[in-house]
PDB file of N, CA and C in Angstrom:
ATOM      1  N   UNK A   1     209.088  54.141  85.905  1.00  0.00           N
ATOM      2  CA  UNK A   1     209.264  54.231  87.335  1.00  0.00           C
ATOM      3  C   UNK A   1     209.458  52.822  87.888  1.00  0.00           C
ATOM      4  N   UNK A   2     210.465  52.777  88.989  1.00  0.00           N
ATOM      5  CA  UNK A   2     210.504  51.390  89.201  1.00  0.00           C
ATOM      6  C   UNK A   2     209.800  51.496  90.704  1.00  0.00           C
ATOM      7  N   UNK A   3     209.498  49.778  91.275  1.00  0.00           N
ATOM      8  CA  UNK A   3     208.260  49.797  91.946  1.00  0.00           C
ATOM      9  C   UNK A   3     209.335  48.861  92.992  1.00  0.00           C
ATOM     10  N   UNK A   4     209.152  49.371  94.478  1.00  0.00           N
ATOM     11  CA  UNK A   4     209.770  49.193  95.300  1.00  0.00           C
ATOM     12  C   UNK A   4     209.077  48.945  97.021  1.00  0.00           C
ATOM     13  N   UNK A   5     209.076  47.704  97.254  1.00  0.00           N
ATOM     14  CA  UNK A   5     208.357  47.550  98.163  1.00  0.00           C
ATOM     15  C   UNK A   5     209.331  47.858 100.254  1.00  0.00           C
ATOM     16  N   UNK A   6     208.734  48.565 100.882  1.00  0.00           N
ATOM     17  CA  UNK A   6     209.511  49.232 102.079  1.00  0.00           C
ATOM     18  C   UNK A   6     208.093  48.894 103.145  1.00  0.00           C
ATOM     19  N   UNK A   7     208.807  47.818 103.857  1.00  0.00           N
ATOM     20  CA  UNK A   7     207.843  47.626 105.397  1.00  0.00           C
ATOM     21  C   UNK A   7     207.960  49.023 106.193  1.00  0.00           C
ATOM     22  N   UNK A   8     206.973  49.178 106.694  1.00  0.00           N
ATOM     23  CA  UNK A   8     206.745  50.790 107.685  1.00  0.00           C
ATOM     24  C   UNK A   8     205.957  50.493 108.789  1.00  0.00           C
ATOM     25  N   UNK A   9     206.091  51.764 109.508  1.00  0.00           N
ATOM     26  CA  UNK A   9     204.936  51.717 109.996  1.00  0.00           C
ATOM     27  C   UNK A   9     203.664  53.171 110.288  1.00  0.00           C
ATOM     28  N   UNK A  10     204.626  54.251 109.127  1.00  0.00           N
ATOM     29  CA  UNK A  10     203.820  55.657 108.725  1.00  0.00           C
ATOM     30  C   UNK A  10     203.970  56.044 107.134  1.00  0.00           C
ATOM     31  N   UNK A  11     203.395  56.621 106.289  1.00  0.00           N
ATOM     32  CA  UNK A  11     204.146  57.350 105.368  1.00  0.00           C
ATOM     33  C   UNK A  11     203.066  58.731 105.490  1.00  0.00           C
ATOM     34  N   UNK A  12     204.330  59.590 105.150  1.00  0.00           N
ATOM     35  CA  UNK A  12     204.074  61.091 104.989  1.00  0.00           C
ATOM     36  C   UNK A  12     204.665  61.282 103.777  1.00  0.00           C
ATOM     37  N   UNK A  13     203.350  62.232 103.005  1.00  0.00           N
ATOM     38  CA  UNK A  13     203.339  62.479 101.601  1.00  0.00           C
ATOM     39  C   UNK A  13     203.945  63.961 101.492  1.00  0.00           C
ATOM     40  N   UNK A  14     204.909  64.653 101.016  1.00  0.00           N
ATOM     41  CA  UNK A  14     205.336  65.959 101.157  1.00  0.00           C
ATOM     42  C   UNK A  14     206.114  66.325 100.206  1.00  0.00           C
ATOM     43  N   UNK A  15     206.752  67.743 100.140  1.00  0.00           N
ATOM     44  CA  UNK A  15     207.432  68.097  99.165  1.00  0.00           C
ATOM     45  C   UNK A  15     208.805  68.767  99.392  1.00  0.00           C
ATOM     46  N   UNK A  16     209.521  68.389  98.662  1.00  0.00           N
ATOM     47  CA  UNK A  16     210.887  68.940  99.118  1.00  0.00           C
ATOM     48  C   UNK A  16     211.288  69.783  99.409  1.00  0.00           C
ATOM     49  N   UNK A  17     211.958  70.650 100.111  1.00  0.00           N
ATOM     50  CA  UNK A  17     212.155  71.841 100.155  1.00  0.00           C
ATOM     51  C   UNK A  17     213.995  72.707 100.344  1.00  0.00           C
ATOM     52  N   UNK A  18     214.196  73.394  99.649  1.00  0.00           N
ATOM     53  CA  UNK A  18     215.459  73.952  99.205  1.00  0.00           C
ATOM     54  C   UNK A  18     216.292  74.504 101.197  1.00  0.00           C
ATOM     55  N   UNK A  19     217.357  73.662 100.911  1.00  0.00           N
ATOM     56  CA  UNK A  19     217.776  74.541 102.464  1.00  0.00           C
ATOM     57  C   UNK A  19     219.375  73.755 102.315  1.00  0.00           C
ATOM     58  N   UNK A  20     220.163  75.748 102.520  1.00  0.00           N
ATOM     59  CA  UNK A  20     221.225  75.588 102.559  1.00  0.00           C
ATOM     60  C   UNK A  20     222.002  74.977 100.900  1.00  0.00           C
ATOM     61  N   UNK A  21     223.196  73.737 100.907  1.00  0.00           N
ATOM     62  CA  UNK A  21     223.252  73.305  99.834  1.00  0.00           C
ATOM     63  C   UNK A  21     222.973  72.188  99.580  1.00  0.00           C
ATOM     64  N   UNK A  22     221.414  71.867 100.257  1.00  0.00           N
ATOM     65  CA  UNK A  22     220.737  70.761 100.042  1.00  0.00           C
ATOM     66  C   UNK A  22     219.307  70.802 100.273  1.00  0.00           C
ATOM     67  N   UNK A  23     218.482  70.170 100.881  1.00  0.00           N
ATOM     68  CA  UNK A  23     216.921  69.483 100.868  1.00  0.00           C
ATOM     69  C   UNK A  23     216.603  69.018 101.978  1.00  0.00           C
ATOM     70  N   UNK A  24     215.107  69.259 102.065  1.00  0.00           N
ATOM     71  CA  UNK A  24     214.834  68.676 102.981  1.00  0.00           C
ATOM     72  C   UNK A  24     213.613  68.681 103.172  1.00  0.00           C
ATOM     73  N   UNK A  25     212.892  67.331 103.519  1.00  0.00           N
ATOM     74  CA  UNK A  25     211.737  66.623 103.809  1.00  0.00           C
ATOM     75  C   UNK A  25     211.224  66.778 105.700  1.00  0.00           C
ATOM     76  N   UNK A  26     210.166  67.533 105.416  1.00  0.00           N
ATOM     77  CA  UNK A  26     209.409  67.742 106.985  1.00  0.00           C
ATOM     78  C   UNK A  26     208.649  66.753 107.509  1.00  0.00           C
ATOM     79  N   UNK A  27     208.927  66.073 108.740  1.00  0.00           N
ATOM     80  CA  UNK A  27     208.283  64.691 108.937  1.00  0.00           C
ATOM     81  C   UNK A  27     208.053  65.148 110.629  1.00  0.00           C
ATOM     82  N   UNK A  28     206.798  64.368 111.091  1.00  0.00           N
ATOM     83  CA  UNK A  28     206.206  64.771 112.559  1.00  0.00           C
ATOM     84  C   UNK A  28     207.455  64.552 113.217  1.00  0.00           C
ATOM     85  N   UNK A  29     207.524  65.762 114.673  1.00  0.00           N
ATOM     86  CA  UNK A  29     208.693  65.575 115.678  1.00  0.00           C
ATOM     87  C   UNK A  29     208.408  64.240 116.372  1.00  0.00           C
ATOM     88  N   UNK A  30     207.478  63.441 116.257  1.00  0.00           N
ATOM     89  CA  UNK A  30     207.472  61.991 116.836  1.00  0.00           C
ATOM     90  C   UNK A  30     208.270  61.005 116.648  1.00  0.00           C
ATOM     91  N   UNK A  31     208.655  61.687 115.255  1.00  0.00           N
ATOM     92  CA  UNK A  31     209.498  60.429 114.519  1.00  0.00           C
ATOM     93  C   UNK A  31     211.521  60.831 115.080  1.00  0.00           C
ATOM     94  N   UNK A  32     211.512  61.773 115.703  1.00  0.00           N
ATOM     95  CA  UNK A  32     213.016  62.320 116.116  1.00  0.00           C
ATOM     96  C   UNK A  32     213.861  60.547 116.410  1.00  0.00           C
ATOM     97  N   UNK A  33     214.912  60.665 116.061  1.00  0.00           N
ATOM     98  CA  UNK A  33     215.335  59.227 116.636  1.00  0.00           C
ATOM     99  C   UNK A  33     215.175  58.340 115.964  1.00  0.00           C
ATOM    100  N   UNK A  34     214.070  58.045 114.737  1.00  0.00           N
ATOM    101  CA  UNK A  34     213.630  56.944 114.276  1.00  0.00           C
ATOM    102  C   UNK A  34     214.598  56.422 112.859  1.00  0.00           C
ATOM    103  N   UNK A  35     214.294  55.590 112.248  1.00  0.00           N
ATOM    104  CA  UNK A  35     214.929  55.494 111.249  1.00  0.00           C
ATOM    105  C   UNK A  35     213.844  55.848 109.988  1.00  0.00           C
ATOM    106  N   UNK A  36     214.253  56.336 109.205  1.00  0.00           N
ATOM    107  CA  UNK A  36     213.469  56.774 108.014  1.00  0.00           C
ATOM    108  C   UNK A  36     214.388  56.232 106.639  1.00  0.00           C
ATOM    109  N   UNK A  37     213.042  56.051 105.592  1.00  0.00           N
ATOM    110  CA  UNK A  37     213.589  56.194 104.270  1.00  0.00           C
ATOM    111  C   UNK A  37     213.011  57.132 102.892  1.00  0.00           C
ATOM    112  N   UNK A  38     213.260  57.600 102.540  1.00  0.00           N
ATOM    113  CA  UNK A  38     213.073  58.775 101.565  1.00  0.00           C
ATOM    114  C   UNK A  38     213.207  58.563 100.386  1.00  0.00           C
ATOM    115  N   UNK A  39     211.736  58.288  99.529  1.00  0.00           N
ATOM    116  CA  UNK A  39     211.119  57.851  98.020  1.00  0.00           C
ATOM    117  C   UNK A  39     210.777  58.879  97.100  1.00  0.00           C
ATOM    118  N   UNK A  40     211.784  59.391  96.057  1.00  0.00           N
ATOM    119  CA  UNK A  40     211.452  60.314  95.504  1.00  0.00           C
ATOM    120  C   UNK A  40     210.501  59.362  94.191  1.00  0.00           C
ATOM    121  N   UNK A  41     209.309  60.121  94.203  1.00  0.00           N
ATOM    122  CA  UNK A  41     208.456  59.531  93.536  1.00  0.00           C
ATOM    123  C   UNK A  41     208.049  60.462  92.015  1.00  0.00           C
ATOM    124  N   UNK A  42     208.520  61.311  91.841  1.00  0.00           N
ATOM    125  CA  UNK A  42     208.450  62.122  90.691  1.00  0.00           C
ATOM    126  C   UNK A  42     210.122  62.768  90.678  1.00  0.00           C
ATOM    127  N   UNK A  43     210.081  62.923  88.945  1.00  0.00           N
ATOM    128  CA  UNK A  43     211.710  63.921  88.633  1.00  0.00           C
ATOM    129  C   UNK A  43     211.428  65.165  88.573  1.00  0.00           C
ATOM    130  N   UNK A  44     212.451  65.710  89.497  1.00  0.00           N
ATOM    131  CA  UNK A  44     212.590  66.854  89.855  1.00  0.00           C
ATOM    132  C   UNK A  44     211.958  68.282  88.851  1.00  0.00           C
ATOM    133  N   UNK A  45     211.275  69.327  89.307  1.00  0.00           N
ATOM    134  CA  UNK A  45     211.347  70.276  87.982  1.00  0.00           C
ATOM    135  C   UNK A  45     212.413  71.422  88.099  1.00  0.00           C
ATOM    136  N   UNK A  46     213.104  71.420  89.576  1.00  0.00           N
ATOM    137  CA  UNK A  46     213.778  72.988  89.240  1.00  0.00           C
ATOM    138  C   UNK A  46     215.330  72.779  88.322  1.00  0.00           C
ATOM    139  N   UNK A  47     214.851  73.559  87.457  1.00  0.00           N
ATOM    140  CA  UNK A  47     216.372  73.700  86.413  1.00  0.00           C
ATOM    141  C   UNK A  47     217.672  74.261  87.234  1.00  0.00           C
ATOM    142  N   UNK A  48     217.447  74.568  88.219  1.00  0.00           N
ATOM    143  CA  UNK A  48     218.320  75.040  89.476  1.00  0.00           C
ATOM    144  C   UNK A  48     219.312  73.800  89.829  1.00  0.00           C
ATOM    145  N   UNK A  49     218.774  72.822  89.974  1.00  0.00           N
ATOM    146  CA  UNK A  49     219.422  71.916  90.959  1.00  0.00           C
ATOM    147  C   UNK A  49     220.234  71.048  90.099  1.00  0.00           C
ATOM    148  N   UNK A  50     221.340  70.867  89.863  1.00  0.00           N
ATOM    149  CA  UNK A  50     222.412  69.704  89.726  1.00  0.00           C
ATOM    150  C   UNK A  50     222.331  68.529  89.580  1.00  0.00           C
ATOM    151  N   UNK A  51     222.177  67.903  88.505  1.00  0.00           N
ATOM    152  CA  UNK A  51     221.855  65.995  88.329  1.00  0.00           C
ATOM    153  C   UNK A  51     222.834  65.223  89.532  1.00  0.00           C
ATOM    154  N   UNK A  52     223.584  65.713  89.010  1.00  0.00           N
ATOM    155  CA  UNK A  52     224.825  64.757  89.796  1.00  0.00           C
ATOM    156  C   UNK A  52     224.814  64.803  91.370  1.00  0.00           C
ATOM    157  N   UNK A  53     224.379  66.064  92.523  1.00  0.00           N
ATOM    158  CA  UNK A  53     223.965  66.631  93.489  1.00  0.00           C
ATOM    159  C   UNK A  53     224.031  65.330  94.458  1.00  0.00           C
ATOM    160  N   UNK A  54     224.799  64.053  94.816  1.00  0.00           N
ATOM    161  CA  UNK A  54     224.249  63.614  95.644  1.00  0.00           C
ATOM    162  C   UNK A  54     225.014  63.441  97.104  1.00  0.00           C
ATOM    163  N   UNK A  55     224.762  63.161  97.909  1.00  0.00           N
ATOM    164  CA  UNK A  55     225.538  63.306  99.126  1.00  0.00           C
ATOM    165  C   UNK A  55     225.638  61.521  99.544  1.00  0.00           C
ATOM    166  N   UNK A  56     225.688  60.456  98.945  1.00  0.00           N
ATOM    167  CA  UNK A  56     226.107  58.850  98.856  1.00  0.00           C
ATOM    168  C   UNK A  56     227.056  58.846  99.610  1.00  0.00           C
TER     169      UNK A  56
END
């Protein structure tokens, strides 16, 4: 795992969730507007989902 340091000023710990033909991470409506960044910290388990899958 590589180790990556990101100035903040919240983190929310959560789990991904399947929507549509993509994902998505639930974060407080406080944050609407804000800028966010998104740390996948474990590899994926569903045999469902596509390596290549990325939207770059």
């Amino acid at each position: 795992m590589d180790r990556h340091e990101i100035a903040g000023h919240e983190v929310v710990k959560g789990t991904v969730k399947p929507t549509g033909n993509g994902a998505h991470v639930l974060v407080p409506r406080r944050w609407l507007d804000a800028d966010v960044k998104v740390v996948r910290t474990s590899d994926p388990t569903s045999e469902d989902v596509p390596e290549d899958d990325t939207d770059e």
